[in-house]
C-alpha atoms as a PDB file:
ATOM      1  CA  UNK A   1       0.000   0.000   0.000  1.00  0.00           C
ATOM      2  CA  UNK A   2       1.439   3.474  -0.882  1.00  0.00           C
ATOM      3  CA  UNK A   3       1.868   5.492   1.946  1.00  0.00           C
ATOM      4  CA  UNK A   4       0.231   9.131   1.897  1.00  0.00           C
ATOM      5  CA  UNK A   5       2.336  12.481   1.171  1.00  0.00           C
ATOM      6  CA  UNK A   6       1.438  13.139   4.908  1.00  0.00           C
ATOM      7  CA  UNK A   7       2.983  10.305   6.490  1.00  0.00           C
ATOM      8  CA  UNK A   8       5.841  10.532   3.894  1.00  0.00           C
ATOM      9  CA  UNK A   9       6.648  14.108   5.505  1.00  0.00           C
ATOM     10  CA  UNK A  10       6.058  12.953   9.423  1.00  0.00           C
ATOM     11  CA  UNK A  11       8.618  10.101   8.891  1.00  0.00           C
ATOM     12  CA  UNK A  12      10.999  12.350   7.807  1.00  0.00           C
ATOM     13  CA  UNK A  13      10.284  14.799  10.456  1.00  0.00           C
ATOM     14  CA  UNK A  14       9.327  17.519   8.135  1.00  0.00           C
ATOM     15  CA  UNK A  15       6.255  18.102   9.930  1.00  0.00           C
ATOM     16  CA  UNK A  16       4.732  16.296  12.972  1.00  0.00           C
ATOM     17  CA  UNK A  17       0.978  14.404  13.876  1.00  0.00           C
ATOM     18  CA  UNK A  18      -0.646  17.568  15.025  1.00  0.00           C
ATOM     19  CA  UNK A  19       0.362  19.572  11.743  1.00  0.00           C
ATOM     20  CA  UNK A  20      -0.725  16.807   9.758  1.00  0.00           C
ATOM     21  CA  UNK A  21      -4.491  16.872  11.083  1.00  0.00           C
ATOM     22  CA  UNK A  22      -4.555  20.296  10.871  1.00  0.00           C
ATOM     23  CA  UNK A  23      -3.746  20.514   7.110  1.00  0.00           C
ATOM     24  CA  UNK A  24      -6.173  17.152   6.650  1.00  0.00           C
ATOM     25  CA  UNK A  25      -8.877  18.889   8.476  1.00  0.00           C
ATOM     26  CA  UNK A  26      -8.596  22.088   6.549  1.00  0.00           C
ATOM     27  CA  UNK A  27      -8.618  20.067   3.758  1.00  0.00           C
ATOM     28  CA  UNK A  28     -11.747  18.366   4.362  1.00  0.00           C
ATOM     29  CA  UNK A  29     -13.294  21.970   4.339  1.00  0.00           C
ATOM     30  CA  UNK A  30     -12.240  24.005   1.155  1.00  0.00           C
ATOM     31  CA  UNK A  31     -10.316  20.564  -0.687  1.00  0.00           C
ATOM     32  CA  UNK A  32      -7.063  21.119  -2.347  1.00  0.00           C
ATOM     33  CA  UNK A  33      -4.281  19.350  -1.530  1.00  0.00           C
ATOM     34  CA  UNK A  34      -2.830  19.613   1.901  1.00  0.00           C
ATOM     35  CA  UNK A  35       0.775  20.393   0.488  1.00  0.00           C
ATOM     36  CA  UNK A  36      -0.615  23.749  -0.913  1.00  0.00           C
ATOM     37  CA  UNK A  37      -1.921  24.426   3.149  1.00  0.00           C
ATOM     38  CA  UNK A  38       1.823  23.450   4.466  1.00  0.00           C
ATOM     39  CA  UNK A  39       3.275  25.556   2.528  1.00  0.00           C
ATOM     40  CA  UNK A  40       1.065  28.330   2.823  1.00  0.00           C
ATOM     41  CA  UNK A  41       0.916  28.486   6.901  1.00  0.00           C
ATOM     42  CA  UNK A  42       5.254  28.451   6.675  1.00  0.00           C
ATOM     43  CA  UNK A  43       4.910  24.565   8.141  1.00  0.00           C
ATOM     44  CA  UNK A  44       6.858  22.896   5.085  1.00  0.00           C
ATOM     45  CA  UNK A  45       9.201  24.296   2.641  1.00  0.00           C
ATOM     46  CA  UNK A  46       8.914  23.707  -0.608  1.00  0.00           C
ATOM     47  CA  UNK A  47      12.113  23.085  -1.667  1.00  0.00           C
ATOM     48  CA  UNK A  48      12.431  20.539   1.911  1.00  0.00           C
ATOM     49  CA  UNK A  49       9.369  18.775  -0.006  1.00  0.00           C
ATOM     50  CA  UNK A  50      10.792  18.036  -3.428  1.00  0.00           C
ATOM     51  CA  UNK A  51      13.909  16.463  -2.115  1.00  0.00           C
ATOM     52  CA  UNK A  52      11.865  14.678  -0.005  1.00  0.00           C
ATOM     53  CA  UNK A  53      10.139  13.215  -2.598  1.00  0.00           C
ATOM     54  CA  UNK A  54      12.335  13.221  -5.289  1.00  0.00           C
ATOM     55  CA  UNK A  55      15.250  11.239  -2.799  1.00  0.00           C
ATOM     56  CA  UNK A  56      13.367   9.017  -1.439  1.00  0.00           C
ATOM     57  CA  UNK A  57      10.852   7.804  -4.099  1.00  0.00           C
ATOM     58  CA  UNK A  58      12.513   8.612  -7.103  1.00  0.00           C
ATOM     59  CA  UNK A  59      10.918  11.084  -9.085  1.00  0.00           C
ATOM     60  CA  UNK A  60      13.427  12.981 -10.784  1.00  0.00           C
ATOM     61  CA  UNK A  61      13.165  17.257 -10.124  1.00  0.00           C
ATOM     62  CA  UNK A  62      12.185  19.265 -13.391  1.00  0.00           C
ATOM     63  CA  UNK A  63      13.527  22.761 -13.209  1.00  0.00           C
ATOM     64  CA  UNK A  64      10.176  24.947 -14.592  1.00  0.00           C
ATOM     65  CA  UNK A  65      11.677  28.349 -14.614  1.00  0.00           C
ATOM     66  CA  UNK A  66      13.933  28.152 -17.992  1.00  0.00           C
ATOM     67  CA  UNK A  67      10.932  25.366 -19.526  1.00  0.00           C
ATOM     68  CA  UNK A  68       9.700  27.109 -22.404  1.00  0.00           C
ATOM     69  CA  UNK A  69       6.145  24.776 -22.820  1.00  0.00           C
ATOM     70  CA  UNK A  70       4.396  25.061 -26.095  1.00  0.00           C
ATOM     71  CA  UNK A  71       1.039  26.370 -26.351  1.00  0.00           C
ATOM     72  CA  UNK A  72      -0.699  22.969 -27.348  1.00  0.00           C
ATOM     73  CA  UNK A  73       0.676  21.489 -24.761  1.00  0.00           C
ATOM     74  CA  UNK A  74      -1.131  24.077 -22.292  1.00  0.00           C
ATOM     75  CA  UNK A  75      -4.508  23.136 -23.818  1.00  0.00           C
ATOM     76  CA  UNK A  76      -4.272  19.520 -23.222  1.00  0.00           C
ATOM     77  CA  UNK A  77      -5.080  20.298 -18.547  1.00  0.00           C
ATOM     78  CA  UNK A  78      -8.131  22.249 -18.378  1.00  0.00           C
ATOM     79  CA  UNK A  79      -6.995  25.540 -16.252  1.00  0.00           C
ATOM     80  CA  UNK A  80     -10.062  23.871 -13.877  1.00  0.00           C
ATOM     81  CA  UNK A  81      -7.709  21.042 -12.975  1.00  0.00           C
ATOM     82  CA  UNK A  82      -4.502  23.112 -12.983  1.00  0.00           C
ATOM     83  CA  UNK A  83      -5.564  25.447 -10.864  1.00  0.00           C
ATOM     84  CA  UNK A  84      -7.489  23.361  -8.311  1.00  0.00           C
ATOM     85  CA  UNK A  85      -4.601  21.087  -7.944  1.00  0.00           C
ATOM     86  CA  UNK A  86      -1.497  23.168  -8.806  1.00  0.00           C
ATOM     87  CA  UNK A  87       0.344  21.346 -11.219  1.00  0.00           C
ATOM     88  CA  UNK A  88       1.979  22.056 -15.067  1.00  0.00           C
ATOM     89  CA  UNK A  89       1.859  19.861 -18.043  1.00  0.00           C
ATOM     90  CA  UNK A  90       4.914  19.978 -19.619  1.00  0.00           C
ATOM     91  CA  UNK A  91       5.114  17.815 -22.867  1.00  0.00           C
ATOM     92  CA  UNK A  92       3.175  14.709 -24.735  1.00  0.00           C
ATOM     93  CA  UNK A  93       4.975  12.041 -26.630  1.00  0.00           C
ATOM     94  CA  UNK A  94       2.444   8.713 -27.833  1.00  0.00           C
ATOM     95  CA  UNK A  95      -0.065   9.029 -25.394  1.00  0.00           C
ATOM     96  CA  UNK A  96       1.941   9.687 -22.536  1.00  0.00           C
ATOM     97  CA  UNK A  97       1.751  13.443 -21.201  1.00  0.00           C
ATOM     98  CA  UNK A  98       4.392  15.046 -18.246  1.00  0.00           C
ATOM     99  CA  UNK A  99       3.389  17.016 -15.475  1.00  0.00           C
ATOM    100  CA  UNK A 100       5.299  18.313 -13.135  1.00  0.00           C
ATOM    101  CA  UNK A 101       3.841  18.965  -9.719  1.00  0.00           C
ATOM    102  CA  UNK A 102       5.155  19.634  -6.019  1.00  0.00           C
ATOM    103  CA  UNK A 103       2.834  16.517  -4.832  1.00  0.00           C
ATOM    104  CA  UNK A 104       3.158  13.053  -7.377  1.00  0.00           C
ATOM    105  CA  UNK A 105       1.342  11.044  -5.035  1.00  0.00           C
ATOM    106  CA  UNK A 106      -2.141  13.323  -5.451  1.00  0.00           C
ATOM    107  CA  UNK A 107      -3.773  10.362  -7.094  1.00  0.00           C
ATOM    108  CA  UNK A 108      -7.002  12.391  -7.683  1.00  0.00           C
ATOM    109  CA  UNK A 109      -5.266  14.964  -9.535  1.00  0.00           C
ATOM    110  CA  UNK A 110      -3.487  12.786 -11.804  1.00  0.00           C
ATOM    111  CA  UNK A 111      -6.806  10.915 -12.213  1.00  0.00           C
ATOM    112  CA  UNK A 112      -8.263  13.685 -12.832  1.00  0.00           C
ATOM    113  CA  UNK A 113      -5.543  14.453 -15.325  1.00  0.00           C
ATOM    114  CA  UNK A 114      -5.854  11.116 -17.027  1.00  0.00           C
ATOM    115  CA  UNK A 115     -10.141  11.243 -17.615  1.00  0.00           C
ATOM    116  CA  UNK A 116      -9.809  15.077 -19.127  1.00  0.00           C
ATOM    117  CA  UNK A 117      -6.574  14.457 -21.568  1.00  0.00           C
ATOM    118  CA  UNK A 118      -6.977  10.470 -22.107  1.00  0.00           C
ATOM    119  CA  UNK A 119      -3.554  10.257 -21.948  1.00  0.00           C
ATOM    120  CA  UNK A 120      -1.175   8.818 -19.410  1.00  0.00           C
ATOM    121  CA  UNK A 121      -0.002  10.429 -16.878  1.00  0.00           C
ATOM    122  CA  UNK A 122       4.275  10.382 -15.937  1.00  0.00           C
ATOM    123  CA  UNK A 123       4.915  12.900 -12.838  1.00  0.00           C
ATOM    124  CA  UNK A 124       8.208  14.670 -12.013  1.00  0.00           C
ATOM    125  CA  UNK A 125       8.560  16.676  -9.071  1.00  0.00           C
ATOM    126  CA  UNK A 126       8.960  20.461  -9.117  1.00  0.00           C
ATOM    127  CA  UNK A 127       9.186  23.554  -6.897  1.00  0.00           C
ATOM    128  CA  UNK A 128       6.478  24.786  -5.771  1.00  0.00           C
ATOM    129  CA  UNK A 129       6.441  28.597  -6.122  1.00  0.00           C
ATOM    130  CA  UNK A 130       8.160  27.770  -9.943  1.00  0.00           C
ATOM    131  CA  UNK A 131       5.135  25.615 -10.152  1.00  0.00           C
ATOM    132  CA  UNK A 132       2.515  28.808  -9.241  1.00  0.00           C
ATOM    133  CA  UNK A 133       4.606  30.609 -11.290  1.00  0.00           C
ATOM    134  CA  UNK A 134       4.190  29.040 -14.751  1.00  0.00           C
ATOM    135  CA  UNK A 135       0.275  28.506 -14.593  1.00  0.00           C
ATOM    136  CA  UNK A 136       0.142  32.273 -13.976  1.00  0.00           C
ATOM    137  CA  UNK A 137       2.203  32.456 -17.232  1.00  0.00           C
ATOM    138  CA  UNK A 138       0.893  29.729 -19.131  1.00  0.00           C
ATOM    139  CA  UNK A 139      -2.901  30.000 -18.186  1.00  0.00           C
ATOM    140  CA  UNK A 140      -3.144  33.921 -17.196  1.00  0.00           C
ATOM    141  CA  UNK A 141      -4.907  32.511 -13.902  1.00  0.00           C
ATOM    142  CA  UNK A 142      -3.823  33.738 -10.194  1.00  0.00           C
ATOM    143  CA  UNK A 143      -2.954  31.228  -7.419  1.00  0.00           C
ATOM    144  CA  UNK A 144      -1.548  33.412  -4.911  1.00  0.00           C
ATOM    145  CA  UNK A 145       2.157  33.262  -6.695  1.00  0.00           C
ATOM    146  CA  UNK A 146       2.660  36.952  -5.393  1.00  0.00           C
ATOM    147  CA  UNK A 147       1.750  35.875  -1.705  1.00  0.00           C
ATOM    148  CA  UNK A 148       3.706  32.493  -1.606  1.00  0.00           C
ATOM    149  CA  UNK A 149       7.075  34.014  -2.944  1.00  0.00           C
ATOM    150  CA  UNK A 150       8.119  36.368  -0.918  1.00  0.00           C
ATOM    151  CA  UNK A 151      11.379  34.613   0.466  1.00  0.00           C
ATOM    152  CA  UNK A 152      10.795  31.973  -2.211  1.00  0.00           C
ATOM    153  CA  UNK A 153      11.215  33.401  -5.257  1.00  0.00           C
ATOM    154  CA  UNK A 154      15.044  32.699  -5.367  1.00  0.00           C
ATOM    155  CA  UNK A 155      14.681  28.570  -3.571  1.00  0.00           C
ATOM    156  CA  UNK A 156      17.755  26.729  -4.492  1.00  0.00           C
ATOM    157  CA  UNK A 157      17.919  23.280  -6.291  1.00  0.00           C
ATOM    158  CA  UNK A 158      17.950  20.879  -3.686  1.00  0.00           C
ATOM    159  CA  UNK A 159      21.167  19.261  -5.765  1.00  0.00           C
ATOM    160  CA  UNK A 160      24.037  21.501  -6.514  1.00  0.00           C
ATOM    161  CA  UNK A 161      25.431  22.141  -9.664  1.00  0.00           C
ATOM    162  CA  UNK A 162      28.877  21.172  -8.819  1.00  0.00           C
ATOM    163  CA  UNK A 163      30.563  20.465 -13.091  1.00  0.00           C
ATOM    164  CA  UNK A 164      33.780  18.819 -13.089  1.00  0.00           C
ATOM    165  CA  UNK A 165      36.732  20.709 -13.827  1.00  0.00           C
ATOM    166  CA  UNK A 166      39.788  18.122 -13.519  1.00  0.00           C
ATOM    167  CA  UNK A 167      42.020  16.921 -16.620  1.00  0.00           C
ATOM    168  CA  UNK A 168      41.000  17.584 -19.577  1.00  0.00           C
ATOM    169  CA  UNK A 169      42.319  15.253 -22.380  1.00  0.00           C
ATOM    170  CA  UNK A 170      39.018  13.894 -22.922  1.00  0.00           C
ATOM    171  CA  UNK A 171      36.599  16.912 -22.743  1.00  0.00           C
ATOM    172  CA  UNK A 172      36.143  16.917 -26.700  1.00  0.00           C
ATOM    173  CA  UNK A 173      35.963  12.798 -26.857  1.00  0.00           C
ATOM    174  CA  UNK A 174      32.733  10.651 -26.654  1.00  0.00           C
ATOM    175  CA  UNK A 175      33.940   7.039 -25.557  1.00  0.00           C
ATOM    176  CA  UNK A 176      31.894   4.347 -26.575  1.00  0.00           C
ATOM    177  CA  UNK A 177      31.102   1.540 -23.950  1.00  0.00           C
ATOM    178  CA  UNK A 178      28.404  -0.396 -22.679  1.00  0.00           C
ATOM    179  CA  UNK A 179      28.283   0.406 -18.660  1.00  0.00           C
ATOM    180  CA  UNK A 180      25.731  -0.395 -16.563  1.00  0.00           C
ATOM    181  CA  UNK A 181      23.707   1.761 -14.814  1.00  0.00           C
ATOM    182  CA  UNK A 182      20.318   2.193 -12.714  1.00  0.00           C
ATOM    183  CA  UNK A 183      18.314   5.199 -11.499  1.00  0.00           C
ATOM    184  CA  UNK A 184      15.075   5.441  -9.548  1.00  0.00           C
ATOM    185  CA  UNK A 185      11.464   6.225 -11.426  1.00  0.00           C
ATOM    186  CA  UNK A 186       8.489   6.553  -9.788  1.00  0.00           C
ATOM    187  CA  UNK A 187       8.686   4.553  -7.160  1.00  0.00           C
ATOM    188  CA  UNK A 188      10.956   1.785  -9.218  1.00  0.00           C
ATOM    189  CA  UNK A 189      14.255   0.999 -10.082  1.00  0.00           C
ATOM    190  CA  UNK A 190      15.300   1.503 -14.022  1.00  0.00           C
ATOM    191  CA  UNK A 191      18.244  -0.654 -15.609  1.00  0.00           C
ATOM    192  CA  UNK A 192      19.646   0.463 -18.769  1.00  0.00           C
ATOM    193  CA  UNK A 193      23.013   0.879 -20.204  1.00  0.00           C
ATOM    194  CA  UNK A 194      25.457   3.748 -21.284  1.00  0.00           C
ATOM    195  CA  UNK A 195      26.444   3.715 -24.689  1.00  0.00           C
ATOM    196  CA  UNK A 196      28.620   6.966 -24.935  1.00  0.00           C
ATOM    197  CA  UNK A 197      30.651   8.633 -22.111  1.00  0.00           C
ATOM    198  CA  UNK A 198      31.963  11.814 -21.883  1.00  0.00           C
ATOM    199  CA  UNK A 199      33.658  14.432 -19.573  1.00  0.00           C
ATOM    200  CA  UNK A 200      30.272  16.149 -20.428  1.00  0.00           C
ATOM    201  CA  UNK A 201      27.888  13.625 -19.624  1.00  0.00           C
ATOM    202  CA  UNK A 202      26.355  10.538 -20.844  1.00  0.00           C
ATOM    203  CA  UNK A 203      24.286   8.754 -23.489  1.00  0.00           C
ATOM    204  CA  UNK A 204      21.636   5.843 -22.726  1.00  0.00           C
ATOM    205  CA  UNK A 205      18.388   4.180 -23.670  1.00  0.00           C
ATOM    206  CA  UNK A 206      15.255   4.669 -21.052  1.00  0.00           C
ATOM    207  CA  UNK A 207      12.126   2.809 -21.802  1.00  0.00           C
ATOM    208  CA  UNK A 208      10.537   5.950 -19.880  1.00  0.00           C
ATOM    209  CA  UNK A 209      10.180   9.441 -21.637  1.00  0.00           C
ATOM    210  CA  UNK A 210      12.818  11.696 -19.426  1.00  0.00           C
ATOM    211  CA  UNK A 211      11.493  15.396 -20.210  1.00  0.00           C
ATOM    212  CA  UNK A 212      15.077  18.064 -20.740  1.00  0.00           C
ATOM    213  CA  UNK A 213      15.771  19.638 -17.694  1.00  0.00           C
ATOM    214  CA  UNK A 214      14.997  16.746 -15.141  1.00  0.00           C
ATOM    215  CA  UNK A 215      17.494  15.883 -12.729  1.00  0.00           C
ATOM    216  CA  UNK A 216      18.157  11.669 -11.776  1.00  0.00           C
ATOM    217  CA  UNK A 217      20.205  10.606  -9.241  1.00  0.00           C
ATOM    218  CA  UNK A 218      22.189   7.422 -11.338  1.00  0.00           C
ATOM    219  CA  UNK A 219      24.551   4.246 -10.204  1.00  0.00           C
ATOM    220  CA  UNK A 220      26.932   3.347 -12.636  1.00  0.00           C
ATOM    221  CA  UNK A 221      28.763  -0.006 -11.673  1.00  0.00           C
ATOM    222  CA  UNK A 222      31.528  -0.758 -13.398  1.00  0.00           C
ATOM    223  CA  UNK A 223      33.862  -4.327 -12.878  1.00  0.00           C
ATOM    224  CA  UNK A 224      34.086  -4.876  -9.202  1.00  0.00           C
ATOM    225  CA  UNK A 225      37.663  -4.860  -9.580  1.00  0.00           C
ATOM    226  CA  UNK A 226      37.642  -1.047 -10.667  1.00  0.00           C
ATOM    227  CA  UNK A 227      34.911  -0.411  -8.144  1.00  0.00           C
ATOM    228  CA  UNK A 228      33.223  -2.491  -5.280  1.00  0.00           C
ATOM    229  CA  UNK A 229      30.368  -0.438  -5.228  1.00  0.00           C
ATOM    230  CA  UNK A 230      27.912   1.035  -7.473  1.00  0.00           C
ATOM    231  CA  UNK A 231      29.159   4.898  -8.563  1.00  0.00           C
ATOM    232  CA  UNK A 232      26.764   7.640  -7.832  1.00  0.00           C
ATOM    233  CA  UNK A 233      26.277  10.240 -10.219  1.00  0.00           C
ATOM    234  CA  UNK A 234      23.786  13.329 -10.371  1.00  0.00           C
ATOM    235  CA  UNK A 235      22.819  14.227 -14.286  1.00  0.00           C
ATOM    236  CA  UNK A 236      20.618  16.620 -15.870  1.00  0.00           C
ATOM    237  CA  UNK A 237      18.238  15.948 -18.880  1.00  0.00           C
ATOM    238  CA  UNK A 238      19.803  17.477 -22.111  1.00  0.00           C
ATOM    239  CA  UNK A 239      18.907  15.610 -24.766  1.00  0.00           C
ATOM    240  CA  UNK A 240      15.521  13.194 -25.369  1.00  0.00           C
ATOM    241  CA  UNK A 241      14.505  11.311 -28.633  1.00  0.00           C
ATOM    242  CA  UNK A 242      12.113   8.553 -29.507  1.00  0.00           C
ATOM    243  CA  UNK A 243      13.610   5.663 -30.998  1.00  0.00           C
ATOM    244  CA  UNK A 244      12.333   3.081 -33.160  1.00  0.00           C
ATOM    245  CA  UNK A 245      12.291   0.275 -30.764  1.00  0.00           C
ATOM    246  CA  UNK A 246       9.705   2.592 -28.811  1.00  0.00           C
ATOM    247  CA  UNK A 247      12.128   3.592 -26.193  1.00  0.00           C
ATOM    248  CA  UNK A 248      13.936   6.307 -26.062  1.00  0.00           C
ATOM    249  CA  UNK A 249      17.399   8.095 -25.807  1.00  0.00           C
ATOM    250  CA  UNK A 250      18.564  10.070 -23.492  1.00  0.00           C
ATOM    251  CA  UNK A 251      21.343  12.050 -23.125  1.00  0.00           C
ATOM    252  CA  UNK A 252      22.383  13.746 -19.750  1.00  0.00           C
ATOM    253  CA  UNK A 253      24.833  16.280 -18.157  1.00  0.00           C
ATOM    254  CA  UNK A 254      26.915  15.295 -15.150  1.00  0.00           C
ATOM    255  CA  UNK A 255      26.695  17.953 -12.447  1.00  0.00           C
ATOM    256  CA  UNK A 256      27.801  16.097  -9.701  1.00  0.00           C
ATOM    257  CA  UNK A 257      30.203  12.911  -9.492  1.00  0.00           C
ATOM    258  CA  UNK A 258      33.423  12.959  -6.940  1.00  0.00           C
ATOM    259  CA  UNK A 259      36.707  13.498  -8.893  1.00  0.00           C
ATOM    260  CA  UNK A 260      37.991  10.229  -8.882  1.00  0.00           C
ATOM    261  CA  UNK A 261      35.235   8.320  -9.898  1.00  0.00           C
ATOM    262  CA  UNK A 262      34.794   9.997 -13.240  1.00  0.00           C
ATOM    263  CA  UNK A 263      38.165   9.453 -13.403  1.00  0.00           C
ATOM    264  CA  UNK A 264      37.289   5.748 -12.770  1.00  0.00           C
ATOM    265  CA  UNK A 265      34.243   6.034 -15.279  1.00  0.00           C
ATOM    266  CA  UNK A 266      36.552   7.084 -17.980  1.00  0.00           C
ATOM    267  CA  UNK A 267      39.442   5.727 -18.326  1.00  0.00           C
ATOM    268  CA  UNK A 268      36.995   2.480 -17.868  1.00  0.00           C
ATOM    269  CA  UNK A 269      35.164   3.457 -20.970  1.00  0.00           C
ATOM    270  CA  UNK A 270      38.607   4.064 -23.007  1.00  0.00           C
ATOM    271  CA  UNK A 271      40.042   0.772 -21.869  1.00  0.00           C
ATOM    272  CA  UNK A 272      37.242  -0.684 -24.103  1.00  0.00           C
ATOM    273  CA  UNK A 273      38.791   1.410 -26.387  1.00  0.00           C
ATOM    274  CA  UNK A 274      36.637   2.079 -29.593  1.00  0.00           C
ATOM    275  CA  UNK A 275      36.786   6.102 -28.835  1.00  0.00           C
ATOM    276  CA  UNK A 276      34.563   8.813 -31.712  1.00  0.00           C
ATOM    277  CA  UNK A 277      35.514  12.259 -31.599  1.00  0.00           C
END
């Protein structure tokens, strides 16, 4: 049985019993989602809640505020449903549409979602004010963006862009090798392997659609004897395509991986030799 977004944020002592019942009992009288109360009061931060979520159950972080979203993209979520339960659709490939919201577990909303669009639904986590921000944009609605921000408006990513600035030799090489790597998804645990490797980043196959801009928390495991334990790596979402197997490609941008092991990674990847400028 999934566990609620409420007992989610007690057990990691965001918030405790008697906030909890306050934000269910206010939701019992004007509905939303008790997230949007949290938040609202000062009891939960929003940035606090997407690494919650996004750490612990795998939904990768989507960055809204550089997201340009096309227009027909917009008109697939009634503003109704956007507005009532604060989230963004953010792209539609086959009949699978993205949203990003601050609460993935709202299983009415993304019900709600999937009976007005017929589509799908695949949820990524975002901030919240960035969140309140675009459906102002995007739908020309107000949902008390102006009163949430205040301190907000500037909330860090809850990963830090840390790029890799050590030896160079290989910066303008793509190595190609077949590493193995995993990274959470909704609640699951995706295998899939790298193909190219770079100082920049890396290239694989996901059988999920992985929006540009999203942020996954990998494991690369190479040969025990080069490392006894998975590798982890932080990457952002650069590149996407559909393939003709129906998957899809992926390319992403390392922004955080200790020194040594992309050292490790690398010269891995060019003892299989077969290196493409």
């Amino acid at each position: 049985m999934k566990k609620k977004i409420g007992e989610i944020l007690i057990a990691n002592g965001l918030i405790d019993k008697k906030v909890l019942d306050e934000a269910l009992a206010h939701q019992k009288r004007c509905g939303g989602n008790i997230t949007q109360y949290l938040i609202a009061q000062g009891y939960l931060k929003e940035e606090d809640l997407a690494k919650c979520i996004s750490v612990q159950f795998g939904y990768p972080y989507l960055p809204l505020r550089a997201y340009d979203i096309p227009a027909d993209i917009v008109k697939l979520v009634p503003a109704a449903i956007v507005k009532k339960f604060w989230l963004m659709p953010i792209d539609k490939i086959q009949n699978i549409i993205t949203l990003v919201m601050a609460d993935p577990f709202d299983e009415e909303a993304l019900n709600e979602v999937e009976k007005a669009t017929g589509c799908k639904v695949q949820p990524f986590v975002g901030i919240l004010s960035d969140i309140l921000k675009a459906i102002e944009k995007y739908y020309g609605i107000n949902v008390g963006y102006e009163e949430l921000k205040k301190d907000r408006e500037a909330a860090p990513l809850f990963i830090a862009k840390e790029k890799y600035t050590g030896v160079e030799r290989r910066r303008s090489l793509r190595i190609h090798a077949k590493i193995a790597v995993h990274f959470p998804l909704q609640n699951e645990y995706k295998e899939s392997y790298i193909k190219d490797v770079s100082m920049h980043g890396l290239f694989f196959e996901s059988t999920n659609m992985l929006p540009i801009g999203s942020v996954l928390e990998m494991k690369i495991e190479l040969p025990k004897n080069i490392s006894p334990h998975p590798i982890p790596v932080v990457a952002k979402v650069t590149r996407t395509a559909e393939l003709p197997n129906k998957s899809f490609g992926v390319g992403v941008e390392i922004i955080r991986v200790a020194t040594e092991d992309l050292e490790k990674i690398t010269n891995y990847a060019s003892s299989q030799q077969n290196v493409r400028t």
